[in-house]
Protein backbone atom coordinates (compact mmCIF):
# COMPACT_ATOMS: atom_id res chain seq x y z
CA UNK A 1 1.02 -33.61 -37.74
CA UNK A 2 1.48 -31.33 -40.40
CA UNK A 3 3.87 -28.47 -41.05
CA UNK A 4 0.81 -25.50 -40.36
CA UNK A 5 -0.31 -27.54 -36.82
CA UNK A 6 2.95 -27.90 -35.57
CA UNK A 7 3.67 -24.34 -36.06
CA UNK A 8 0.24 -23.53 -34.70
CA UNK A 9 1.23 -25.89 -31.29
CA UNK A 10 4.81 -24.36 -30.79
CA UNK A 11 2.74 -20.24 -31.17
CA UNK A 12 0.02 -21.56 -28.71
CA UNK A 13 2.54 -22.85 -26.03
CA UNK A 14 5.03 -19.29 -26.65
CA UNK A 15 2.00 -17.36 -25.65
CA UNK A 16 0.92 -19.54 -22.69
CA UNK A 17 5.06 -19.45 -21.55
CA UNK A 18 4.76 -15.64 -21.97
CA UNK A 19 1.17 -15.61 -19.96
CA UNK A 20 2.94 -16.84 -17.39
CA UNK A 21 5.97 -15.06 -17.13
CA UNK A 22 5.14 -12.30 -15.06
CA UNK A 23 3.46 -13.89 -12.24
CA UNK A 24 6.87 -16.04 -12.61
CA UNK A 25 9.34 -13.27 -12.13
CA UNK A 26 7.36 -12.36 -8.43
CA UNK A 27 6.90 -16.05 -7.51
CA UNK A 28 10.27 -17.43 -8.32
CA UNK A 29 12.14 -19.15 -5.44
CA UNK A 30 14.28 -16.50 -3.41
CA UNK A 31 17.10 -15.46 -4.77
CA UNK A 32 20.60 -14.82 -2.95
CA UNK A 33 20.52 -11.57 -0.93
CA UNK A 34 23.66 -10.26 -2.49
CA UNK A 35 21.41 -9.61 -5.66
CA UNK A 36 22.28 -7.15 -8.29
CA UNK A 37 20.50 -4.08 -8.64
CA UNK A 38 18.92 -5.24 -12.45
CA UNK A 39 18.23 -8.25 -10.83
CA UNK A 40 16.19 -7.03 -8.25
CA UNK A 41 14.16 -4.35 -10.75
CA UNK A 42 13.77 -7.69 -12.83
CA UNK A 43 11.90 -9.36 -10.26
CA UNK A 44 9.90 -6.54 -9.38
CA UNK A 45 8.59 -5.55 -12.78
CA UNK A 46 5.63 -7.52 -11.93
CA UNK A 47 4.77 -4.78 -9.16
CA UNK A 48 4.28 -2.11 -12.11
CA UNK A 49 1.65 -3.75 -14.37
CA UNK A 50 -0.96 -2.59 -11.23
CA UNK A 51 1.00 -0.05 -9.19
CA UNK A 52 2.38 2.07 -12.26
CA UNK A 53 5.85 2.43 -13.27
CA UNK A 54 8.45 1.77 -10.38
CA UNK A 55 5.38 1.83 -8.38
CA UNK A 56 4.68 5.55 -8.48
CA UNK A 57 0.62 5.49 -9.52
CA UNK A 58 -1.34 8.53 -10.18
CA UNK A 59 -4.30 9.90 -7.43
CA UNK A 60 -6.85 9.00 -10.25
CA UNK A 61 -6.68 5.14 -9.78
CA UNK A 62 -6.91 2.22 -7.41
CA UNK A 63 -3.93 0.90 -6.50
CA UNK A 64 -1.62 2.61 -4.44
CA UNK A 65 2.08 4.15 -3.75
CA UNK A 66 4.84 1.77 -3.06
CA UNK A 67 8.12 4.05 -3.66
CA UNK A 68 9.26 5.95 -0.75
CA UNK A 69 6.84 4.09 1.63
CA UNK A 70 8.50 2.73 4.85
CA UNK A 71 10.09 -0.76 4.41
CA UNK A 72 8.81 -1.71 7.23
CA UNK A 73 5.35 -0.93 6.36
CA UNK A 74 6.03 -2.71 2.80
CA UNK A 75 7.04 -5.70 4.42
CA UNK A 76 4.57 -6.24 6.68
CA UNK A 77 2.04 -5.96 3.78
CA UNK A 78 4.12 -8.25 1.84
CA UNK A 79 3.57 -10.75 4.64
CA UNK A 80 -0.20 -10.50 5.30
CA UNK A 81 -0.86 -11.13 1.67
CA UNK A 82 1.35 -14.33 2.09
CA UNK A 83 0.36 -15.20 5.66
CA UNK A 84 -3.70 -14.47 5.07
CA UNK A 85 -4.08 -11.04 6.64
CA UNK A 86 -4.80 -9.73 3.82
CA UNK A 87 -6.68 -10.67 0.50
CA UNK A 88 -5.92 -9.96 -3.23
CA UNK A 89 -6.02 -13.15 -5.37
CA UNK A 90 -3.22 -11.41 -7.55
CA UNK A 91 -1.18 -10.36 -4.49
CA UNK A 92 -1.35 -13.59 -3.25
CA UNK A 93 -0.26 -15.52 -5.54
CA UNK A 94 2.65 -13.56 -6.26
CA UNK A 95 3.63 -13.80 -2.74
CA UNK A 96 2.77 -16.82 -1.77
CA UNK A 97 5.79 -18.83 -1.69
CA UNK A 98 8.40 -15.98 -1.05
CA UNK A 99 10.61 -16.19 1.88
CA UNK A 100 10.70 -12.95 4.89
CA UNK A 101 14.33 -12.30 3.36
CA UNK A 102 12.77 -12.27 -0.41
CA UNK A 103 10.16 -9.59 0.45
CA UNK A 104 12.45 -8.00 2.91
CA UNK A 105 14.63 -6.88 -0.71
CA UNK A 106 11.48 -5.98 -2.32
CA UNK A 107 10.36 -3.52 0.17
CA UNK A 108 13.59 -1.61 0.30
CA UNK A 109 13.37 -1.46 -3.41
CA UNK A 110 10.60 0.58 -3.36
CA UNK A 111 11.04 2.06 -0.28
CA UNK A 112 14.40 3.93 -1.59
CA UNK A 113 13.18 5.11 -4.45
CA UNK A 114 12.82 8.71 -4.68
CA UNK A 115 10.06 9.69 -7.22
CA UNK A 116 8.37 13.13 -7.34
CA UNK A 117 4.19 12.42 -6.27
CA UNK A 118 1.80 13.57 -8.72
CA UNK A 119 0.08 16.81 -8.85
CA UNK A 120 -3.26 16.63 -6.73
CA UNK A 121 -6.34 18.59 -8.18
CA UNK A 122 -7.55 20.29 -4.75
CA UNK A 123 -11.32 20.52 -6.59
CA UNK A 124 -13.57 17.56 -5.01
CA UNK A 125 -17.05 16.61 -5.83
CA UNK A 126 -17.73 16.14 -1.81
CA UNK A 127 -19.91 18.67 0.32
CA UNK A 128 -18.46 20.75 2.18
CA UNK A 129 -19.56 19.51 5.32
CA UNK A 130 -18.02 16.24 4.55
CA UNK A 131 -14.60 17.55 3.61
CA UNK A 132 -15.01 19.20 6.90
CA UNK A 133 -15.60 16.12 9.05
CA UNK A 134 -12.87 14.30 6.93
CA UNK A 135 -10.57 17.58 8.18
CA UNK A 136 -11.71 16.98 11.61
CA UNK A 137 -11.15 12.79 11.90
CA UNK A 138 -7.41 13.73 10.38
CA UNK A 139 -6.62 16.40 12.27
CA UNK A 140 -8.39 16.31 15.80
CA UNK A 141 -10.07 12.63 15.68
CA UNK A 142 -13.01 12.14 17.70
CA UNK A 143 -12.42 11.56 21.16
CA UNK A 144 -15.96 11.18 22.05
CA UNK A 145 -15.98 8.17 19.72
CA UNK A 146 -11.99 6.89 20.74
CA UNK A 147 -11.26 7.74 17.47
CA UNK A 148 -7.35 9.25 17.68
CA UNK A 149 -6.67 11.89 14.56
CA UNK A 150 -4.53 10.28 11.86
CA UNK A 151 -1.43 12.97 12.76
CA UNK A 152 -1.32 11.25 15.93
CA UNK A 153 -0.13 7.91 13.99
CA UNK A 154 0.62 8.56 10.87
CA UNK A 155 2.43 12.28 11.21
CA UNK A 156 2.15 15.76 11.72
CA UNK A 157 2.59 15.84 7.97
CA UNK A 158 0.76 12.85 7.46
CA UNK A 159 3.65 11.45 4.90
CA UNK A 160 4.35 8.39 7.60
CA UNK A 161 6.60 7.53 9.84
CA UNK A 162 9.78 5.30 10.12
CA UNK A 163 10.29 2.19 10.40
CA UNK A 164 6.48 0.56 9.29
CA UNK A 165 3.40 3.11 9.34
CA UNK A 166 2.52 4.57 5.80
CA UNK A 167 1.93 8.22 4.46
CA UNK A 168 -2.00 8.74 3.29
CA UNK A 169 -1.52 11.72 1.04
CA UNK A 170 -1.12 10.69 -2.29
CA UNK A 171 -3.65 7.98 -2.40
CA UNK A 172 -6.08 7.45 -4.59
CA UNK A 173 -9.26 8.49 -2.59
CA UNK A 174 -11.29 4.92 -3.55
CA UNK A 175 -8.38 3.07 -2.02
CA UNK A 176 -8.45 4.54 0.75
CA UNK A 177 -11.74 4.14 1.55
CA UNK A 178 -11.62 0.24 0.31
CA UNK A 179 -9.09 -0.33 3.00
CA UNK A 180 -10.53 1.80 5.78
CA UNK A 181 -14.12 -0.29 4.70
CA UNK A 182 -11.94 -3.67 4.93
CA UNK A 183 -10.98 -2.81 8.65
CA UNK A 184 -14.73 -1.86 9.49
CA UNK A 185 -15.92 -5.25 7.93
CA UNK A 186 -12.93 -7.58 9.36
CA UNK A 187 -11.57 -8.37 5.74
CA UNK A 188 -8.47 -6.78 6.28
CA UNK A 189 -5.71 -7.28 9.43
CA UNK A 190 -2.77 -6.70 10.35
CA UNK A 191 -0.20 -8.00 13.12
CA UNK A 192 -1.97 -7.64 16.78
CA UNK A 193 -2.39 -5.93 17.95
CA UNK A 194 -4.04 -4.29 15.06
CA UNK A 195 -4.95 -1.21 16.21
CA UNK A 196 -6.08 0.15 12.32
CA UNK A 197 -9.05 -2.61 13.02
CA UNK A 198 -10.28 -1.34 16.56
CA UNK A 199 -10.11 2.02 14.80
CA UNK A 200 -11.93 0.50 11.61
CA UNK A 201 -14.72 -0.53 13.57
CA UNK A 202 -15.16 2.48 15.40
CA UNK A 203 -15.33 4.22 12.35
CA UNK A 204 -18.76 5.08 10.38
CA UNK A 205 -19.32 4.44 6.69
CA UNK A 206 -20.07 8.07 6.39
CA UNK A 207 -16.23 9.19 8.55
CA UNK A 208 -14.64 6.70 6.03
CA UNK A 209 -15.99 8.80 3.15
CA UNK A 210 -15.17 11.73 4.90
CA UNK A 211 -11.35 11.40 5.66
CA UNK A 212 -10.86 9.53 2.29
CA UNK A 213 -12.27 12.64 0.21
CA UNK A 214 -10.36 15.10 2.31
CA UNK A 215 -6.90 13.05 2.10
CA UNK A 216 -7.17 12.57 -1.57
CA UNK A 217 -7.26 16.72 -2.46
CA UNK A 218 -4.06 17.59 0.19
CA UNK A 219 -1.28 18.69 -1.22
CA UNK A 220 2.54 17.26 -0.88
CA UNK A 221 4.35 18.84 1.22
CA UNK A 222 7.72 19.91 0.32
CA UNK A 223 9.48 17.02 2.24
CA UNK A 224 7.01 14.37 1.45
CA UNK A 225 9.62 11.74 2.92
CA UNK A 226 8.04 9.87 6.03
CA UNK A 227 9.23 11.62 9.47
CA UNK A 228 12.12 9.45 11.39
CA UNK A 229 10.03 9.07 14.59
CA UNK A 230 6.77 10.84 16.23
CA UNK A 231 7.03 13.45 19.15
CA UNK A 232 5.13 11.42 21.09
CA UNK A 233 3.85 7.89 21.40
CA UNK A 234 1.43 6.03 19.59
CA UNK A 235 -2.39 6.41 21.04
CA UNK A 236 -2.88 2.55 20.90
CA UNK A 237 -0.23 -0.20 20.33
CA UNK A 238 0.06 -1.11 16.99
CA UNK A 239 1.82 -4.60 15.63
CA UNK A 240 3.58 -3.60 12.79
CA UNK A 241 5.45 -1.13 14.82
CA UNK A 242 8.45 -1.95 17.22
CA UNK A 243 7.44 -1.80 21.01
């Protein structure tokens, strides 16, 4: 082999070593739980190629929010992409061999960090009457169709609520309507009883539209923290939350 092809081999094996090294950071075996705090944002760096840097994203994209969601909610999510609940190829993979204690850390990463939400342009490209209906399915529901508002679940502020359900403001408006679609369809579910699916299918492609473009144009509120409990209880049992 000469000199130039040797050097050629050892360049083409550093870049297929360095190819690899994110997806290695997420899917390396679970470390201790007495884990510094750089070694934890080491092994989450992976998180911020797709959800944006320490996973605050803008409203403009795809993926969504992870910092100052409920750990409880993160974890859960963690464990569907592992367990099959869920489906992302990336996610997935990432996951896949991960213990409950390894993503347990990772979602109280995210979930204490305290990052300011972007600024959300209120002008939408929806009609009017479908910003209304998306108003109405948020606010009031649709009782005539079983469908509960999302205030009754998800808050009066709708910024979430401890321990596991998840804030919708500051979501990019095609993810939400991806997920909301993956619940009408039966890609996406969660621990049963998975209530988000009976409501997914109850749902119209036209109401998912609706809510999604009305969510994505609400302002933060001032505290856009998730609320430590709701004044009453949930419509419908839901899985990922503690009877």
């Amino acid at each position: 082999m000469t000199k130039n092809n040797a050097a050629r081999r050892i360049a083409a094996i550093a870049l297929l070593l360095l190819g690899h090294g994110i997806c290695a950071m997420a899917a390396a075996p679970a470390a201790p739980a007495a884990s510094s705090a750089s070694g934890i944002e080491q092994r989450v760096a992976a998180c911020i190629a797709c959800h944006g840097r320490e996973g605050a994203t803008t409203n403009a994209g795809y993926f969504p929010r992870l910092s100052g969601k409920p750990a409880g909610y993160l974890f859960n999510q963690l464990r569907s992409f592992r367990d099959g609940r869920r489906f992302n190829a990336d996610m997935s993979y990432m996951v896949q061999h991960l213990s409950d204690a390894y993503l347990m850390e990772m979602a109280e990463y995210f979930a204490g960090l305290d990052l300011p939400y972007p600024r959300v342009s209120p002008a939408s490209d929806a009609p009017p009457a479908q910003l209304a209906r998306g108003r109405q399915l948020a606010l009031e529901g649709d009782a005539a169709r079983q469908i509960p508002a999302c205030v009754q679940c998800h808050g009066a502020a709708l910024t979430g609520v401890q321990p596991a359900i998840p804030g919708l403001l500051g979501l990019p408006r095609l993810y939400v309507s991806s997920q909301l679609g993956a619940w009408l369809t039966s890609e996406r579910h969660a621990l049963a009883p998975d209530c988000m699916a009976d409501i997914g299918r109850r749902m119209a492609t036209a109401d998912i539209n609706a809510v999604a473009s009305w969510l994505a144009v609400q302002p933060m509120p001032a505290d856009p923290k998730p609320a430590a409990s709701l004044p009453a209880a949930l419509p419908m049992r839901c899985g990922g939350m503690p009877k």
